[in-house]
Structures are given as C-alpha cells and as structure tokens.
PDB file of N, CA and C in Angstrom:
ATOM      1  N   UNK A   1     -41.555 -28.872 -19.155  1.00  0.00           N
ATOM      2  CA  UNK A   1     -41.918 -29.327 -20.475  1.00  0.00           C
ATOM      3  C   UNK A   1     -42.632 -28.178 -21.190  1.00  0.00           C
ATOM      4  N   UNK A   2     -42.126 -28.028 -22.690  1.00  0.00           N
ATOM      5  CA  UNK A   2     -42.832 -26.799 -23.371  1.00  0.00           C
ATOM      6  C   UNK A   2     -43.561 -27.874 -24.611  1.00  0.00           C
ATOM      7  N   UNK A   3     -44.650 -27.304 -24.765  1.00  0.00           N
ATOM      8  CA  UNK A   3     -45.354 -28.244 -25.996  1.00  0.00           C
ATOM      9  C   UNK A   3     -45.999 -27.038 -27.126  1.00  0.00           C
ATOM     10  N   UNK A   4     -45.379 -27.531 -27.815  1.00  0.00           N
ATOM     11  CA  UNK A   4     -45.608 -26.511 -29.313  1.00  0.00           C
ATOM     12  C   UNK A   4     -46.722 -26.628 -30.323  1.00  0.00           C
ATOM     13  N   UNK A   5     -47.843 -25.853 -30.161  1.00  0.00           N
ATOM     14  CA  UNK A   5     -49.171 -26.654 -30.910  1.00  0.00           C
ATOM     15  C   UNK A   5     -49.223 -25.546 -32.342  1.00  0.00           C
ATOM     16  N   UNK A   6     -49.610 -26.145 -33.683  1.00  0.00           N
ATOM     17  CA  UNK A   6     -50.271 -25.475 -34.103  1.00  0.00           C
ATOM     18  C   UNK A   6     -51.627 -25.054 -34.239  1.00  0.00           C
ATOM     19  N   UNK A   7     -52.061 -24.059 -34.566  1.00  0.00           N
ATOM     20  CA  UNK A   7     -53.359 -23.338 -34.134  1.00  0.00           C
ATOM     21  C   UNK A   7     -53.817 -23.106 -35.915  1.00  0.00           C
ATOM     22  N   UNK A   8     -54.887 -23.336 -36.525  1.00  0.00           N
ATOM     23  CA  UNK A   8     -55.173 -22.943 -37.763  1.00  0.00           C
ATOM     24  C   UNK A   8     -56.739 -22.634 -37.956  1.00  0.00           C
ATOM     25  N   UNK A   9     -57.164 -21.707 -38.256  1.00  0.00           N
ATOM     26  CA  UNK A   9     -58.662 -21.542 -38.488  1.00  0.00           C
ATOM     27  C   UNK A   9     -59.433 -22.453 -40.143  1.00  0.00           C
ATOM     28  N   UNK A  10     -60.205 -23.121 -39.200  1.00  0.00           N
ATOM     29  CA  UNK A  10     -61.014 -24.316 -39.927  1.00  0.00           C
ATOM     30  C   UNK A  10     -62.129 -23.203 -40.740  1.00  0.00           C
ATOM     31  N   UNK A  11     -62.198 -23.496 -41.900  1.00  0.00           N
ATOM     32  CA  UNK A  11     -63.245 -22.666 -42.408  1.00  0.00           C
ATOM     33  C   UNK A  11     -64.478 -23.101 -42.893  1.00  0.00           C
ATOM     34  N   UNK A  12     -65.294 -22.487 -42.825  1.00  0.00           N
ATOM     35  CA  UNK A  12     -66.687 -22.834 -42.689  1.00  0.00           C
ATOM     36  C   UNK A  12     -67.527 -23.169 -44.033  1.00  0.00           C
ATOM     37  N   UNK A  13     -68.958 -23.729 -44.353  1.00  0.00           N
ATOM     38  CA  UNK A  13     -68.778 -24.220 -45.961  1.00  0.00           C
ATOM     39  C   UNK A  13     -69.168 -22.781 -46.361  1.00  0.00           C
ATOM     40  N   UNK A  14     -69.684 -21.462 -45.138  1.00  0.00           N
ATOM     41  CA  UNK A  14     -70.322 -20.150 -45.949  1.00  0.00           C
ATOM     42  C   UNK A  14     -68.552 -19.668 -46.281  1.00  0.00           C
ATOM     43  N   UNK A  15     -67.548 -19.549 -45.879  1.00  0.00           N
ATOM     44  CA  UNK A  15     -66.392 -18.771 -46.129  1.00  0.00           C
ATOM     45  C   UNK A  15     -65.965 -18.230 -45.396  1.00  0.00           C
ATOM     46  N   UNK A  16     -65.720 -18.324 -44.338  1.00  0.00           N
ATOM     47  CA  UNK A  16     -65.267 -17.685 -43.426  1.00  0.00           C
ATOM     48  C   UNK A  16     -65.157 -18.674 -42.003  1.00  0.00           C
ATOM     49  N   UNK A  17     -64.239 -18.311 -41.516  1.00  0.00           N
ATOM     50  CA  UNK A  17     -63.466 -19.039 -40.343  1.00  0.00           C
ATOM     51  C   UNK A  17     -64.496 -19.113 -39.714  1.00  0.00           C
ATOM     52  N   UNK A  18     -64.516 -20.845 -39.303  1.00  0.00           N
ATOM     53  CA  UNK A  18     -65.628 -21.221 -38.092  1.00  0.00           C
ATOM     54  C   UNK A  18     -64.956 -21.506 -36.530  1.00  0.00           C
ATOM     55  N   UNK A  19     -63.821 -21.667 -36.542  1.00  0.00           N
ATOM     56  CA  UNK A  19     -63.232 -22.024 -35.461  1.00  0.00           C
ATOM     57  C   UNK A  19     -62.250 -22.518 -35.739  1.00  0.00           C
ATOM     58  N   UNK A  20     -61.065 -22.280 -34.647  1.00  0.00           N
ATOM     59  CA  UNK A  20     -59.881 -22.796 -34.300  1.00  0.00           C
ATOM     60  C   UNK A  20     -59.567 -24.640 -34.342  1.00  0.00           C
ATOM     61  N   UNK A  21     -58.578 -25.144 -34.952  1.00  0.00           N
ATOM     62  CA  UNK A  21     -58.089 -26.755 -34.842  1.00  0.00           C
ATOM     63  C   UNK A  21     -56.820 -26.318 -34.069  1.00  0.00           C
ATOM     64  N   UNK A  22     -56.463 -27.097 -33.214  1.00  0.00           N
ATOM     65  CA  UNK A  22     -55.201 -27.415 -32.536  1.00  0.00           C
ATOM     66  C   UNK A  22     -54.545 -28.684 -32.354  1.00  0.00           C
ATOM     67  N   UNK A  23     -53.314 -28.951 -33.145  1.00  0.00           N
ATOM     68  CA  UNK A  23     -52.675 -29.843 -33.036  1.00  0.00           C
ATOM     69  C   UNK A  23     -50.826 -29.747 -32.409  1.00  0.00           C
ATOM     70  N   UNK A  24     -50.955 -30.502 -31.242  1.00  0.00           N
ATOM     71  CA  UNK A  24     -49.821 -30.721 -30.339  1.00  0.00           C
ATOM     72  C   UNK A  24     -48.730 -31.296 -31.839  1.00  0.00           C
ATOM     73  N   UNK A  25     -47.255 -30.410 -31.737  1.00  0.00           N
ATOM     74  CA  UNK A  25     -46.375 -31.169 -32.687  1.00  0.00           C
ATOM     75  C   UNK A  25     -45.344 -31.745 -32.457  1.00  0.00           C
ATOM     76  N   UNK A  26     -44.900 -30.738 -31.560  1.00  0.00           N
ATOM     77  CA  UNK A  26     -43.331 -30.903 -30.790  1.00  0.00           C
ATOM     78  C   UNK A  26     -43.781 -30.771 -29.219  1.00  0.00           C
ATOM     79  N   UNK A  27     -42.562 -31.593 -28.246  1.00  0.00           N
ATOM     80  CA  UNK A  27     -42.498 -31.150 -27.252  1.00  0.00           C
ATOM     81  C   UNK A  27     -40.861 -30.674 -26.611  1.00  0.00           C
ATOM     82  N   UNK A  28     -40.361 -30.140 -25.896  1.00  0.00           N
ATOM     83  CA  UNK A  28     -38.807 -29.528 -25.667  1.00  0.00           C
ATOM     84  C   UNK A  28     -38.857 -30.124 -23.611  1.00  0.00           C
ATOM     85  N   UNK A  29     -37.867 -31.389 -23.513  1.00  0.00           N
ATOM     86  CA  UNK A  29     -38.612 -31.825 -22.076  1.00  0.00           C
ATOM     87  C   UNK A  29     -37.185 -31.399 -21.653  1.00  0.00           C
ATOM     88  N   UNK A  30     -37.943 -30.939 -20.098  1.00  0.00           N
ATOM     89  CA  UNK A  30     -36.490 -31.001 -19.517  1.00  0.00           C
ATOM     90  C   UNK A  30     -36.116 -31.918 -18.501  1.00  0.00           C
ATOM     91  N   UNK A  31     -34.967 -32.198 -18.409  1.00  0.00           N
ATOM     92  CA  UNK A  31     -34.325 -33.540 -17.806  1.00  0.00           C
ATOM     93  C   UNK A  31     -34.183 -33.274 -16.958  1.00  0.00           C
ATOM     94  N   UNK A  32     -34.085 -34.475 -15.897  1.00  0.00           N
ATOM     95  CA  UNK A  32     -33.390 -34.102 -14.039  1.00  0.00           C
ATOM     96  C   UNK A  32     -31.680 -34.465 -14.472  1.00  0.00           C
ATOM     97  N   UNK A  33     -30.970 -34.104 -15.504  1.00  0.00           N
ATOM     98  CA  UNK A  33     -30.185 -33.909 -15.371  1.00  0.00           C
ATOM     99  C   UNK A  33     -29.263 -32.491 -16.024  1.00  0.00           C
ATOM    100  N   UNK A  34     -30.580 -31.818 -16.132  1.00  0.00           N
ATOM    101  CA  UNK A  34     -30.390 -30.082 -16.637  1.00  0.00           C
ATOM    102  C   UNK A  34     -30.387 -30.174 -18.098  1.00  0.00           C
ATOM    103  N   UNK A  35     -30.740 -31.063 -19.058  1.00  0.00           N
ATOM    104  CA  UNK A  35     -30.649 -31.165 -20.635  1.00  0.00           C
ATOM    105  C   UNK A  35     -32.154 -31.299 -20.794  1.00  0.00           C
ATOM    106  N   UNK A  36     -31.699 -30.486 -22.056  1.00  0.00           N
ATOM    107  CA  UNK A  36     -33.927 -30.722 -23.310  1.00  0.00           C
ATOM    108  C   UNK A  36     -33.483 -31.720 -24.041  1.00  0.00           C
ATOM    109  N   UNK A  37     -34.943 -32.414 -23.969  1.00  0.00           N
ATOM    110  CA  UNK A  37     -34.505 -33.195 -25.199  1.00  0.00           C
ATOM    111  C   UNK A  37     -36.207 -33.058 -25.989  1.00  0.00           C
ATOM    112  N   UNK A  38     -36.319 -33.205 -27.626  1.00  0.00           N
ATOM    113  CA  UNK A  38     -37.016 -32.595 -28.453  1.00  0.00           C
ATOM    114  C   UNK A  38     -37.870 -34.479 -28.640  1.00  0.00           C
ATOM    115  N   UNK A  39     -39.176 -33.580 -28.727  1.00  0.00           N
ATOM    116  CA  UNK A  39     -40.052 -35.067 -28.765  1.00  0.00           C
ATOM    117  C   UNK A  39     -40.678 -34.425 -29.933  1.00  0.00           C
ATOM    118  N   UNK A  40     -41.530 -35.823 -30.551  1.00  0.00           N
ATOM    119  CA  UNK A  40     -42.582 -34.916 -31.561  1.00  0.00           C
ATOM    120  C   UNK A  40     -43.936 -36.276 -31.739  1.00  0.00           C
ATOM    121  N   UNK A  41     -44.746 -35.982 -31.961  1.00  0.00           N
ATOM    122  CA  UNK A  41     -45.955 -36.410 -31.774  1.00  0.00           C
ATOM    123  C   UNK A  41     -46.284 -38.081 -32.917  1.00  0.00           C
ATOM    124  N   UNK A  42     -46.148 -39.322 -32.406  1.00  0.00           N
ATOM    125  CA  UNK A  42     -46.091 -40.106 -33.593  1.00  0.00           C
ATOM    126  C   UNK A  42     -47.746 -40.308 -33.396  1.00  0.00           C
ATOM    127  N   UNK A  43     -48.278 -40.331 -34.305  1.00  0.00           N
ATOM    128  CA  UNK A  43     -49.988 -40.769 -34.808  1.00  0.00           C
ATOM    129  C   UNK A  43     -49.904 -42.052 -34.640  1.00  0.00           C
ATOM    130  N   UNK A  44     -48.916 -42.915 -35.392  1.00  0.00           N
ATOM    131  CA  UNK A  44     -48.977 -44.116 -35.585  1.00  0.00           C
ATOM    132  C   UNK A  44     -49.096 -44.906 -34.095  1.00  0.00           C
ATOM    133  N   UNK A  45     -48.161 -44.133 -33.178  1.00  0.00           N
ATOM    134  CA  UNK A  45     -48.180 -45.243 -31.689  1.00  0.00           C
ATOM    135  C   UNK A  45     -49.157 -44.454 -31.147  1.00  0.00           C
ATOM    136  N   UNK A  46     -50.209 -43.123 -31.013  1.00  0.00           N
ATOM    137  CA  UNK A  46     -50.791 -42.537 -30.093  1.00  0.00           C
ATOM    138  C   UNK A  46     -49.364 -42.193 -29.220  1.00  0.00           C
ATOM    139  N   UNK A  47     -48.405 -41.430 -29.137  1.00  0.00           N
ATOM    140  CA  UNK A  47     -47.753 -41.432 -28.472  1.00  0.00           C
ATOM    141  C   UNK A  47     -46.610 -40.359 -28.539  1.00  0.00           C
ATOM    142  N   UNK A  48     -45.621 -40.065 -27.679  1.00  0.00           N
ATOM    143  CA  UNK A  48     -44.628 -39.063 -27.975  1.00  0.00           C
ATOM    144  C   UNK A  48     -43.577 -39.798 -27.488  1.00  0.00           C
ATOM    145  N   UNK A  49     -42.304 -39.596 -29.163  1.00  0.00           N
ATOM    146  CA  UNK A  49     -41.311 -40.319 -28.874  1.00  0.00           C
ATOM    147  C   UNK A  49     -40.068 -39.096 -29.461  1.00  0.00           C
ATOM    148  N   UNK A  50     -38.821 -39.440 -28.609  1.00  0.00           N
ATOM    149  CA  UNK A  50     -37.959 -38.638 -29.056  1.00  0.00           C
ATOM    150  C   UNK A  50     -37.653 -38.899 -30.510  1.00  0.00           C
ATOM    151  N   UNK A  51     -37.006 -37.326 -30.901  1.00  0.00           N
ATOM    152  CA  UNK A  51     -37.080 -36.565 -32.232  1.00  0.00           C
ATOM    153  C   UNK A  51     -35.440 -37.193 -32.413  1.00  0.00           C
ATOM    154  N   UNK A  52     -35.446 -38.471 -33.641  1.00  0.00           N
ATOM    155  CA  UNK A  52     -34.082 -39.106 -33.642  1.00  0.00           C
ATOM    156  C   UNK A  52     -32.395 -38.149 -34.161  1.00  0.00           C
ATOM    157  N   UNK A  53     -33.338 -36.829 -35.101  1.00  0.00           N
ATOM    158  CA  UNK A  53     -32.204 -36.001 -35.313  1.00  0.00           C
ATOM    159  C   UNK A  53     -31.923 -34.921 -34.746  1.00  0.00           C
ATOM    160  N   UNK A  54     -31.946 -35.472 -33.587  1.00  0.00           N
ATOM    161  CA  UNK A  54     -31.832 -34.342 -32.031  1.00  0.00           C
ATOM    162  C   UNK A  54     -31.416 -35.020 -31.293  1.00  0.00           C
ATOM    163  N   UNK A  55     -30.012 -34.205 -30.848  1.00  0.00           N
ATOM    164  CA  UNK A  55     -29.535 -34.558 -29.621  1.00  0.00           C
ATOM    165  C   UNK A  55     -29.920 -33.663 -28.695  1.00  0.00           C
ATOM    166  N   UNK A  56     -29.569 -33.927 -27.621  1.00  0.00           N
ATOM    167  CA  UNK A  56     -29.680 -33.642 -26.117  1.00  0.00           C
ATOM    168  C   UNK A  56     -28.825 -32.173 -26.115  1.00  0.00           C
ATOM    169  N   UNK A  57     -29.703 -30.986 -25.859  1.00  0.00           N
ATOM    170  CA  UNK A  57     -28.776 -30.029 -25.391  1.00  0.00           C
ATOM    171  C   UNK A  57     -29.261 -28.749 -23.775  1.00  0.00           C
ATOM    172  N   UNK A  58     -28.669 -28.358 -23.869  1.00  0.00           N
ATOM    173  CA  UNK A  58     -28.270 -27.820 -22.488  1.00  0.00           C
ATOM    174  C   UNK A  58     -29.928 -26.116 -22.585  1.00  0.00           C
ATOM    175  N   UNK A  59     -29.947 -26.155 -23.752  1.00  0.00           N
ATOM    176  CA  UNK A  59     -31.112 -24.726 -23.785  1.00  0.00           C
ATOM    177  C   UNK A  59     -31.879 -25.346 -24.777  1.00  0.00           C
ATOM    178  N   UNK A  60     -33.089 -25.049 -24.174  1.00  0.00           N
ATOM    179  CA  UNK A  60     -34.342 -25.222 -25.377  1.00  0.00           C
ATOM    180  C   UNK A  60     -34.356 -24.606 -26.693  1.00  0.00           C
ATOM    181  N   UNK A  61     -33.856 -23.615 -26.433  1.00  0.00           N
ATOM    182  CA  UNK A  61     -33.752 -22.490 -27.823  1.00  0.00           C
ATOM    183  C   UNK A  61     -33.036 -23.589 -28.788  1.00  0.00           C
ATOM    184  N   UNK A  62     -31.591 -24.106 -28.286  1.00  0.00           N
ATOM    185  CA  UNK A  62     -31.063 -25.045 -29.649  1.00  0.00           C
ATOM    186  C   UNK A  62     -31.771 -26.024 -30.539  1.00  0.00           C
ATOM    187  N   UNK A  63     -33.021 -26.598 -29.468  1.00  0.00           N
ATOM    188  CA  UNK A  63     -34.072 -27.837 -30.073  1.00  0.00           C
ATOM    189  C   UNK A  63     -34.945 -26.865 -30.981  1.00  0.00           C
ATOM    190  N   UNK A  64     -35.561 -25.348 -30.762  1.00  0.00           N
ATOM    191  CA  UNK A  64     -36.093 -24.927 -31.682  1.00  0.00           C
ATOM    192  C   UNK A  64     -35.238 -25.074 -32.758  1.00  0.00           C
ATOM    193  N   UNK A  65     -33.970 -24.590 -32.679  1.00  0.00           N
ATOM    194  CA  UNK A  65     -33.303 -24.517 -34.243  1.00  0.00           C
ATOM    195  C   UNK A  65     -32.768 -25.718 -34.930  1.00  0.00           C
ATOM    196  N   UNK A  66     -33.388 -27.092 -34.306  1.00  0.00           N
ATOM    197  CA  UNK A  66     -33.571 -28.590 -34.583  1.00  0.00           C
ATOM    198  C   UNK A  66     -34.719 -28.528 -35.629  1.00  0.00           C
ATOM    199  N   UNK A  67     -35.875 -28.018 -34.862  1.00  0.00           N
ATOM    200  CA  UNK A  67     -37.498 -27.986 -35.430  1.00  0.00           C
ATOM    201  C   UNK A  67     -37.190 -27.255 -36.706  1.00  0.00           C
ATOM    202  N   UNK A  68     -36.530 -25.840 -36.379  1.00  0.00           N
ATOM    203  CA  UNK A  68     -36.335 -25.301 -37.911  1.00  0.00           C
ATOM    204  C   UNK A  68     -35.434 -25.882 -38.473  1.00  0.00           C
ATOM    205  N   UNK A  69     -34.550 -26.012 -38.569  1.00  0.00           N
ATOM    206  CA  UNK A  69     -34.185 -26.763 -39.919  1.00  0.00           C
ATOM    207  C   UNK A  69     -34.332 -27.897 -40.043  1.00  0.00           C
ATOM    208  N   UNK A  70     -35.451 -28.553 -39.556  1.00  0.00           N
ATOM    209  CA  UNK A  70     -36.033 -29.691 -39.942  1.00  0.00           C
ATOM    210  C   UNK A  70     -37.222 -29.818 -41.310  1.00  0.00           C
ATOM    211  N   UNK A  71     -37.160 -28.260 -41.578  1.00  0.00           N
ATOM    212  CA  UNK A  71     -38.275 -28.110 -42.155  1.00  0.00           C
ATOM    213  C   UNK A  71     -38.156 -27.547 -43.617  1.00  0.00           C
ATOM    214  N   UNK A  72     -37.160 -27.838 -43.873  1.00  0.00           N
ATOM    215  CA  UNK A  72     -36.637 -28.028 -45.324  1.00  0.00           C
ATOM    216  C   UNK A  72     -36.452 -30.082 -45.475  1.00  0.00           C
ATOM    217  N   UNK A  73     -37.345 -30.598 -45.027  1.00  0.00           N
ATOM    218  CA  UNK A  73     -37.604 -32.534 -45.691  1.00  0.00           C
ATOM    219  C   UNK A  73     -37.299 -33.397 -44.529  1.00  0.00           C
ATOM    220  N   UNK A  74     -36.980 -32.813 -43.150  1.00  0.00           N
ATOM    221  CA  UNK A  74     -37.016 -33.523 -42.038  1.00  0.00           C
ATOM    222  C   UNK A  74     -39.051 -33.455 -41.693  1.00  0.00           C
ATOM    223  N   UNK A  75     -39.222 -33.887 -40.319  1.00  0.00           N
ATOM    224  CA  UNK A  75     -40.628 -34.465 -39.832  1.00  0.00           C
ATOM    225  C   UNK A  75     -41.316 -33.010 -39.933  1.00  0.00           C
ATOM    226  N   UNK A  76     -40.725 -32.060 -39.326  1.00  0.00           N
ATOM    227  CA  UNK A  76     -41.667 -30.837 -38.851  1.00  0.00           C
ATOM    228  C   UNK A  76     -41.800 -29.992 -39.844  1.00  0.00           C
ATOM    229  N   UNK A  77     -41.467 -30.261 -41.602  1.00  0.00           N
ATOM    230  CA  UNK A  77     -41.963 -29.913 -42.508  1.00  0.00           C
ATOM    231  C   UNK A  77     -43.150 -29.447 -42.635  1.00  0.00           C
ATOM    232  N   UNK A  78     -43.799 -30.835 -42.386  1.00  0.00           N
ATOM    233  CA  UNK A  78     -45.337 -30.695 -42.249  1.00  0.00           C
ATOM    234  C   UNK A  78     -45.993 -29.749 -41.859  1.00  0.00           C
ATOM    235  N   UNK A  79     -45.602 -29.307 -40.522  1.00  0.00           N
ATOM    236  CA  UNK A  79     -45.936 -28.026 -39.935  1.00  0.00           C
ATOM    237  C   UNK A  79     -45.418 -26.963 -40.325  1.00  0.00           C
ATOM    238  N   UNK A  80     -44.200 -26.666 -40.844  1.00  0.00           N
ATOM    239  CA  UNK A  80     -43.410 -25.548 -40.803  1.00  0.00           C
ATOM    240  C   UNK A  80     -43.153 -24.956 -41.974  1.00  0.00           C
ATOM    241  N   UNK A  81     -43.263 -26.348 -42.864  1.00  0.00           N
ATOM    242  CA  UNK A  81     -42.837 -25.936 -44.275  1.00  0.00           C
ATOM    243  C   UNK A  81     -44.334 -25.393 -45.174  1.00  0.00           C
ATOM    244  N   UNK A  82     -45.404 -25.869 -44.516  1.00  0.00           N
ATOM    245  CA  UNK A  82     -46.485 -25.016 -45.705  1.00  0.00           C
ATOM    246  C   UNK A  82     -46.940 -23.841 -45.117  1.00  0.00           C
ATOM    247  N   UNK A  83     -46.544 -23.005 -43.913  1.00  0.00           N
ATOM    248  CA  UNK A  83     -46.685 -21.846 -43.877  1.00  0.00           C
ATOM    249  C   UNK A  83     -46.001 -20.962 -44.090  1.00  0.00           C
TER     250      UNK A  83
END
C-alpha cells in the first residue's frame, strides 16, 4: 500500500511558517491478486473507500495518472488543482 499525503506549511499570525499540516488523500493498494486499486480519503464516513473513476490496473503508476487527471473537476482537484 502507497499513501499519498499532502504536506503544506501552516503560517503563523507573525508571517512566517509555523509548522507543517499533513493530510492523507489518496491511497494506491495492492491486491493478492497482482492489481492496484486507487482509494481516496471520505471525511464524511471517517474512512477509505475506493476511487469510483478508477479501475483496477496492473501498475500503480496508471492510478497516478487517474489522480491527475482527476484534477481538472474530478475529487483530487482539491489537492491538485490549487497548486
């Protein structure tokens, strides 16, 4: 299992970075039957549920290029699209 966090420096009320936030977004799992499949983090259940516009593929690398072009109005916008 690979879990993909973003990392962003929280800034302080003087101006300047007080410390690191980390939030878990995606995860890329691998199967006992040799396939990834792409999870992503729901708030609403406390929970990680598979990523519905992702299928099942054979290399993790393909679920990254799920995450990216998800990020033109799919989920991982959020993350991907304001940096």
């Amino acid at each position: 299992m690979v879990t993909l966090v973003e990392k962003r420096a929280r800034w302080a009320d003087g101006g300047g970075p007080a410390d690191l936030t980390e939030h878990a977004f995606a995860q890329l799992r691998y199967g006992i039957d040799g396939m990834w499949t792409l999870y992503y983090w729901s708030a609403e259940q406390s929970r990680w549920r598979k990523y519905p516009e992702s299928l099942r593929k054979n290399s993790p690398v393909q679920l990254l290029a799920d995450i990216d072009s998800s990020a033109d109005g799919g989920y991982f916008e959020s993350w991907l699209g304001a940096h």
